[in-house]
C-alpha atoms as a PDB file:
ATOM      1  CA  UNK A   1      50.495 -14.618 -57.625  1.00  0.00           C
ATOM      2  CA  UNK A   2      51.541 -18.054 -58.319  1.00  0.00           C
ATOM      3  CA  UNK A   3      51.693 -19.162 -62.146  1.00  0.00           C
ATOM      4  CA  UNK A   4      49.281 -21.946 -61.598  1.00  0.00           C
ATOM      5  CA  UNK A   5      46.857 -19.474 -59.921  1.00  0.00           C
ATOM      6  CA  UNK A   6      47.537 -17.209 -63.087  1.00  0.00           C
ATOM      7  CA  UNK A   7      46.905 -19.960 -65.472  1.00  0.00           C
ATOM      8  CA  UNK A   8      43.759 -21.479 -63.408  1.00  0.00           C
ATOM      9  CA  UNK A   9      40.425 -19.827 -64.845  1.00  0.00           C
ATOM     10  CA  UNK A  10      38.358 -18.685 -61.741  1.00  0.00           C
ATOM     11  CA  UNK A  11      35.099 -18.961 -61.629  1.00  0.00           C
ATOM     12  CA  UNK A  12      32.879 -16.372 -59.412  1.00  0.00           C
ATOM     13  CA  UNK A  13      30.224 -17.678 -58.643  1.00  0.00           C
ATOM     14  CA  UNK A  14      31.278 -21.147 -58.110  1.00  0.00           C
ATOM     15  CA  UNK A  15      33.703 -19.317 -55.553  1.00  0.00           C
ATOM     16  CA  UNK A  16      30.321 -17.781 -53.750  1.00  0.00           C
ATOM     17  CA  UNK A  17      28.819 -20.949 -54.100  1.00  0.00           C
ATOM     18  CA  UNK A  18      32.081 -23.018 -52.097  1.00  0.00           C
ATOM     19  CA  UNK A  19      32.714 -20.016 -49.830  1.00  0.00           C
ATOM     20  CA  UNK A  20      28.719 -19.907 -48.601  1.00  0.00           C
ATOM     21  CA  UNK A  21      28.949 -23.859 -48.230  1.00  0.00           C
ATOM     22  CA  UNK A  22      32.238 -23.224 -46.005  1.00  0.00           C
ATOM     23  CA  UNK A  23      30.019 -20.725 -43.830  1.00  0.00           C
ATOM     24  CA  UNK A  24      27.264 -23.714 -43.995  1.00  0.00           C
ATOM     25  CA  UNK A  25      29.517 -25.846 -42.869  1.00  0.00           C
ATOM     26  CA  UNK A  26      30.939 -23.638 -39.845  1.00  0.00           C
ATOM     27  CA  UNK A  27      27.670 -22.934 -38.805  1.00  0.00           C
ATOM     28  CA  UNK A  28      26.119 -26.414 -39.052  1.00  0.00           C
ATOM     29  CA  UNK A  29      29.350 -27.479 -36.413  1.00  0.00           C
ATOM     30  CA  UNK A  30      27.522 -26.260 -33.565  1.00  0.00           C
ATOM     31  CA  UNK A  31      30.863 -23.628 -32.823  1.00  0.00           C
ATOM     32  CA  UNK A  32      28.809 -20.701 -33.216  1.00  0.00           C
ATOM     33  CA  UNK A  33      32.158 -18.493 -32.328  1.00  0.00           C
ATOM     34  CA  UNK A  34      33.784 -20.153 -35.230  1.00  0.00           C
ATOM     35  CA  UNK A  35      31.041 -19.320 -37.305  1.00  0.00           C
ATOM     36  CA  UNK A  36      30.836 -15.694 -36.231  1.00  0.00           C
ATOM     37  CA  UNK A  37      35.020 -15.574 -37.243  1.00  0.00           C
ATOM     38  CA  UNK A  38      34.500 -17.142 -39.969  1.00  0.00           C
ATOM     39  CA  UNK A  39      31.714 -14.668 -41.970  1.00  0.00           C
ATOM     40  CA  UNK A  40      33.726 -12.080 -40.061  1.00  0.00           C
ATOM     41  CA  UNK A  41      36.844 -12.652 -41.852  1.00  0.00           C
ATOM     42  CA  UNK A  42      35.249 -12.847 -45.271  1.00  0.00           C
ATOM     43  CA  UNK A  43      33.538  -9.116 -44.581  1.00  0.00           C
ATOM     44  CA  UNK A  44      36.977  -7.991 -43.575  1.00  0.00           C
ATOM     45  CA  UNK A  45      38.259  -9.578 -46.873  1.00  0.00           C
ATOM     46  CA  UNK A  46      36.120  -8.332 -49.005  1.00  0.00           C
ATOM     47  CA  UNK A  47      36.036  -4.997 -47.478  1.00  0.00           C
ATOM     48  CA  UNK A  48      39.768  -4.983 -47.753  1.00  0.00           C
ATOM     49  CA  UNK A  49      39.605  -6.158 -51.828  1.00  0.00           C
ATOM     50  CA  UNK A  50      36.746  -4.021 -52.362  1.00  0.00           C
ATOM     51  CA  UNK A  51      38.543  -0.612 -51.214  1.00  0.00           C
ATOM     52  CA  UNK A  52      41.650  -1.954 -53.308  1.00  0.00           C
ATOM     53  CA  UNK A  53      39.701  -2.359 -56.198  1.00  0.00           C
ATOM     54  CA  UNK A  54      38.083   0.809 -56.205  1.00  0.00           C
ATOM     55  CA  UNK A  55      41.558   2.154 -55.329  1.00  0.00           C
ATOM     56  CA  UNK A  56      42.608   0.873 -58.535  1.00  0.00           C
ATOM     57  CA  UNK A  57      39.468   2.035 -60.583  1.00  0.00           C
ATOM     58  CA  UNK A  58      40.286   5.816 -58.982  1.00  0.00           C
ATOM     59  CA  UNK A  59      44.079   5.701 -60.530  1.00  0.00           C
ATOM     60  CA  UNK A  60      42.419   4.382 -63.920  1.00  0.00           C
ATOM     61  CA  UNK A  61      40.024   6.437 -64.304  1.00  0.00           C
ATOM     62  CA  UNK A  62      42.637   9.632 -63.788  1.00  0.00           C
ATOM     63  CA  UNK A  63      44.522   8.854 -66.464  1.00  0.00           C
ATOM     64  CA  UNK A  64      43.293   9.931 -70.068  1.00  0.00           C
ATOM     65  CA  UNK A  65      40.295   8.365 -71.315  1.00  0.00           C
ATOM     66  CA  UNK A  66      37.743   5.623 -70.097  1.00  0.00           C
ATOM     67  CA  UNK A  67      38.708   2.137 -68.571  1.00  0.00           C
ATOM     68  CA  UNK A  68      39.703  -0.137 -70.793  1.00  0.00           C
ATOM     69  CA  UNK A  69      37.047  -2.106 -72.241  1.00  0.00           C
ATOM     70  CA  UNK A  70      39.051  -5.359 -71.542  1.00  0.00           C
ATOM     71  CA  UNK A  71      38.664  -4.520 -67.799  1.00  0.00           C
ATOM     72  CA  UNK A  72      35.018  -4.776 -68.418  1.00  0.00           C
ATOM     73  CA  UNK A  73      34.523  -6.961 -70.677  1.00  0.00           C
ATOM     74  CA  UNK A  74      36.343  -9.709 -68.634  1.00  0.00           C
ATOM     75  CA  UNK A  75      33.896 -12.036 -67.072  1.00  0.00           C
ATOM     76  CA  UNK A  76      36.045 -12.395 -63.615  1.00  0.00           C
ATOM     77  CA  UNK A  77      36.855  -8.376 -63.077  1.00  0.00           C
ATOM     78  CA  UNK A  78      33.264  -7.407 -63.794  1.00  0.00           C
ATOM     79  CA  UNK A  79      31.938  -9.920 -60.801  1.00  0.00           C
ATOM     80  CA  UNK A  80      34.389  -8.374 -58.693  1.00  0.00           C
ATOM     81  CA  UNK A  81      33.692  -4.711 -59.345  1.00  0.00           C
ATOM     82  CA  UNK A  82      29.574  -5.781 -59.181  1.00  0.00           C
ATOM     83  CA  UNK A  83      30.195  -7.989 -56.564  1.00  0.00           C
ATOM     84  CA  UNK A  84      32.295  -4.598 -54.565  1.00  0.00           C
ATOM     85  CA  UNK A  85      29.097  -2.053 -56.549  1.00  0.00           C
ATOM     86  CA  UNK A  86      32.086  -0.812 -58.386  1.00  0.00           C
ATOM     87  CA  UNK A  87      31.139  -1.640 -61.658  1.00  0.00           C
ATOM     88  CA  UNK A  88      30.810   2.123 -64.028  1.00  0.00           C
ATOM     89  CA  UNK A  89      28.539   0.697 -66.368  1.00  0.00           C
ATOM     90  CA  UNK A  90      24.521   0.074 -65.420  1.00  0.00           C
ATOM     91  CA  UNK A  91      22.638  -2.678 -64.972  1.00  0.00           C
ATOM     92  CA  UNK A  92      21.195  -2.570 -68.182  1.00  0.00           C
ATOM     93  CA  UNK A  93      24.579  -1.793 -69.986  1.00  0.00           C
ATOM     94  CA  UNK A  94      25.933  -4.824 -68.403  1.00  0.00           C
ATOM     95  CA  UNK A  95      23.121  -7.102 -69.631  1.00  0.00           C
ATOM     96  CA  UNK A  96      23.601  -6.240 -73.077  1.00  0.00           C
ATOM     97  CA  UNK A  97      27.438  -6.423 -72.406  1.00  0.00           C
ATOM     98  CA  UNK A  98      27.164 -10.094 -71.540  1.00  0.00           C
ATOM     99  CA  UNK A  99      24.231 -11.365 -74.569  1.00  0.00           C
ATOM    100  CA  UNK A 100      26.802  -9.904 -76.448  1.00  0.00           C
ATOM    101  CA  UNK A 101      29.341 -12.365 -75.416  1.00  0.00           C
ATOM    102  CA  UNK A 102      26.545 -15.295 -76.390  1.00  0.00           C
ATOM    103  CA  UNK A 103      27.555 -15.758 -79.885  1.00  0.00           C
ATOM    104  CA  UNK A 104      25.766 -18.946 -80.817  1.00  0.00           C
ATOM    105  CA  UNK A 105      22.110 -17.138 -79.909  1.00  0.00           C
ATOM    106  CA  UNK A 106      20.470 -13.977 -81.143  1.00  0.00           C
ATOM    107  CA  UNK A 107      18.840 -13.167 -78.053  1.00  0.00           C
ATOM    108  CA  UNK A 108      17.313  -9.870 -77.722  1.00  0.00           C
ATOM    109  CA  UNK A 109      16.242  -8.442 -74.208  1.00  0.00           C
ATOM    110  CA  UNK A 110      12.193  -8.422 -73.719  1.00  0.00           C
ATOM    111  CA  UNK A 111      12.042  -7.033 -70.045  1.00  0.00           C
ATOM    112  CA  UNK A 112      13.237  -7.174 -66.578  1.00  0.00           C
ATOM    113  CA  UNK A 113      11.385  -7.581 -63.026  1.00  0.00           C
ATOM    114  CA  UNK A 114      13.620  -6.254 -60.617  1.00  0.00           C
ATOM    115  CA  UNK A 115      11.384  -8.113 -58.158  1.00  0.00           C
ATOM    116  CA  UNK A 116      11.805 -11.422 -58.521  1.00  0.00           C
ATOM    117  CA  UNK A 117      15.345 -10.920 -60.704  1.00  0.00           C
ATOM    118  CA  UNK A 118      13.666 -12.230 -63.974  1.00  0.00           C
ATOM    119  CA  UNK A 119      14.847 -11.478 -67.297  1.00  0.00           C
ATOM    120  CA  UNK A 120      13.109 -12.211 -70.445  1.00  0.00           C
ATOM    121  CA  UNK A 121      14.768 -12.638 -73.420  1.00  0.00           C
ATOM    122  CA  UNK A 122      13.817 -13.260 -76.919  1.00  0.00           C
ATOM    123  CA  UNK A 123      15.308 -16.190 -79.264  1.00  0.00           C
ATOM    124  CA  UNK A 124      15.322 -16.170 -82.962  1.00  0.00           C
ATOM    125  CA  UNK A 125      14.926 -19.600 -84.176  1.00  0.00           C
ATOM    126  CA  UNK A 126      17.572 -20.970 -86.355  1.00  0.00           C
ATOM    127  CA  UNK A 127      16.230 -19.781 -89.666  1.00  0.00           C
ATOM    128  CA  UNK A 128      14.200 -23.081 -90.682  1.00  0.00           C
ATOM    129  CA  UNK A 129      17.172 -25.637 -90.803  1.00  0.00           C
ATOM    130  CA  UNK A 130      16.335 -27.741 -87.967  1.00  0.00           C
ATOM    131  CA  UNK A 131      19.287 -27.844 -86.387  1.00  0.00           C
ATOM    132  CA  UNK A 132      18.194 -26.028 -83.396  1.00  0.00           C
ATOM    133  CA  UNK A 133      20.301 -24.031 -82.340  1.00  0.00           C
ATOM    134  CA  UNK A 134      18.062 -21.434 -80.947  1.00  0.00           C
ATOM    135  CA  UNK A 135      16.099 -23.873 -78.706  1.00  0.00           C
ATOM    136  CA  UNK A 136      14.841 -22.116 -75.838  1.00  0.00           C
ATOM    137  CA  UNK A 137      17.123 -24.243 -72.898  1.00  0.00           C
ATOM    138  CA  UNK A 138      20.000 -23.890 -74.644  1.00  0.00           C
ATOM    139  CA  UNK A 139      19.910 -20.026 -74.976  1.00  0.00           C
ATOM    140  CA  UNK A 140      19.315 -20.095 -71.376  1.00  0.00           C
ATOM    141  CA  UNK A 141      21.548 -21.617 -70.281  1.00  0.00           C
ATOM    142  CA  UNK A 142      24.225 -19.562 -72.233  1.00  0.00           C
ATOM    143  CA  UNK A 143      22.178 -16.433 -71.272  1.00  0.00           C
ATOM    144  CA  UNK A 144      22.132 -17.923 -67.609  1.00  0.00           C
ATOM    145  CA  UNK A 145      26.259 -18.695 -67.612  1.00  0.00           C
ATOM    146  CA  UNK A 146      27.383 -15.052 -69.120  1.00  0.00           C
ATOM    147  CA  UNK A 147      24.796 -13.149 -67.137  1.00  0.00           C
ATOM    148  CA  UNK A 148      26.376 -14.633 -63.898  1.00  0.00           C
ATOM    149  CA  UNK A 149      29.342 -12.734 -64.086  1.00  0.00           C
ATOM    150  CA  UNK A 150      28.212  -9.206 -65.173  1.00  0.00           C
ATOM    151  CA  UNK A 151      24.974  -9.047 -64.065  1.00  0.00           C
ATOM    152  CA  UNK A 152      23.960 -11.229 -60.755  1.00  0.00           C
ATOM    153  CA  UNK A 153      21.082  -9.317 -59.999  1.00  0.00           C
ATOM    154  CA  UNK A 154      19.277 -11.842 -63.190  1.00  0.00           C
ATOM    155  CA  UNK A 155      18.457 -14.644 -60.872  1.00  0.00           C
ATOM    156  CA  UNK A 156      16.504 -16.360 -63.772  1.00  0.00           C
ATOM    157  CA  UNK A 157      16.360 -16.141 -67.575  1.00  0.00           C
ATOM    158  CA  UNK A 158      12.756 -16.584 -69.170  1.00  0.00           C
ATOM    159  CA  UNK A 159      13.834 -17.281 -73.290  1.00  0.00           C
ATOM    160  CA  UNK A 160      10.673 -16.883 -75.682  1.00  0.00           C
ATOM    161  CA  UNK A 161      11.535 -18.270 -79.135  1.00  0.00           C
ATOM    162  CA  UNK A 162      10.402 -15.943 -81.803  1.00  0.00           C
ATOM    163  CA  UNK A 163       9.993 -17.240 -85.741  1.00  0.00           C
ATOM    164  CA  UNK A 164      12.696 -16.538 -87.616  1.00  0.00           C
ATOM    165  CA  UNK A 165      11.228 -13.728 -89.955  1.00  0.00           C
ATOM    166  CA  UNK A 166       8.756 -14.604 -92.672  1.00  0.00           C
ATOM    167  CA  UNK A 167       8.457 -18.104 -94.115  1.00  0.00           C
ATOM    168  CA  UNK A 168      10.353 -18.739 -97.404  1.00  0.00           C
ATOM    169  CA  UNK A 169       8.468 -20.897 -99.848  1.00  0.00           C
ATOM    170  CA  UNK A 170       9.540 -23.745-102.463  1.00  0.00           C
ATOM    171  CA  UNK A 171       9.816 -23.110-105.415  1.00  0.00           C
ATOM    172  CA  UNK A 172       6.689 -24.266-107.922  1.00  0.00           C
ATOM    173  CA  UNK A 173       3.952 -23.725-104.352  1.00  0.00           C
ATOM    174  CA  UNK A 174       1.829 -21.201-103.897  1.00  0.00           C
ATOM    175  CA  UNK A 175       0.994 -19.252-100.906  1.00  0.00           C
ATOM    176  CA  UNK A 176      -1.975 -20.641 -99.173  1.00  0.00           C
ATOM    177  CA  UNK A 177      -4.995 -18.624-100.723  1.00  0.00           C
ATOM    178  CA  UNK A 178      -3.043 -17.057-103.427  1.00  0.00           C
ATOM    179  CA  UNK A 179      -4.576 -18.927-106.702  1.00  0.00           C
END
């Protein structure tokens, strides 16, 4: 591996996205044979990377104790071992894995419909100060970018904002109906 590929952050799915427009592109050049070579070299790839990887997961998982939690907790390895179904942890596990990893929400998980790959989470509002940051877009789209990684089976995020626990009053006012 070359240092500039080391030092270059990778993004999966942008990668799935340019590799799918490549095949688009192939197949939209009338060459149907170079089309056909084309999505058959990527299954021979990733069947090659995939067996490697689980290769590797077999020799880790020999040696005392669990996988490192840096292996997956790293946004790149965890696409590749759910990309390859390699990844040890469930779906579930790896949903709560990534919210984690969205530090500037409090979102808490609501449900999931496996049919149309909908998650709904649950934002806490930013505690009365206005600044906003637990608007609804912006928690999905933070929800949306570290669920992409470890869990690709959430094809959308639906965020409900919740109040931010009970109101806090002035001081010198009454509750409404308390006089």
């Amino acid at each position: 591996m070359s240092a500039a590929t080391a030092a270059t952050p990778v993004n999966a799915e942008q990668t799935g996205r340019r590799v799918e427009e490549v095949l688009e592109r192939l197949t939209a050049s009338g060459d149907p044979a170079a089309a056909a070579a084309a999505e058959e070299l990527v299954r021979s790839l990733m069947d090659f990377y995939g067996a490697g990887l689980a290769r590797i997961l077999q020799l880790l998982s020999s040696a005392p104790g669990e996988l490192p939690a840096g292996l997956l907790g790293d946004g790149l390895v965890a696409s590749l071992l759910v990309l390859h179904d390699l990844h040890p942890e469930d779906r579930d596990t790896r949903i709560a894995r990534a919210l984690d990893g969205v530090r500037e929400h409090t979102l808490e998980v609501v449900g999931f419909d496996e049919e149309s790959g909908t998650l709904t989470l649950r934002a806490r509002d930013a505690g009365g100060c206005g600044c906003g940051s637990g608007s609804g877009t912006g928690a999905r789209e933070a929800a949306e970018a570290a669920l992409a990684c470890f869990a690709p089976e959430v094809r959308a995020v639906d965020v409900q904002t919740a109040p931010a626990g009970p109101t806090l009053l002035q001081i010198g006012t009454a509750p409404t109906g308390a006089r």
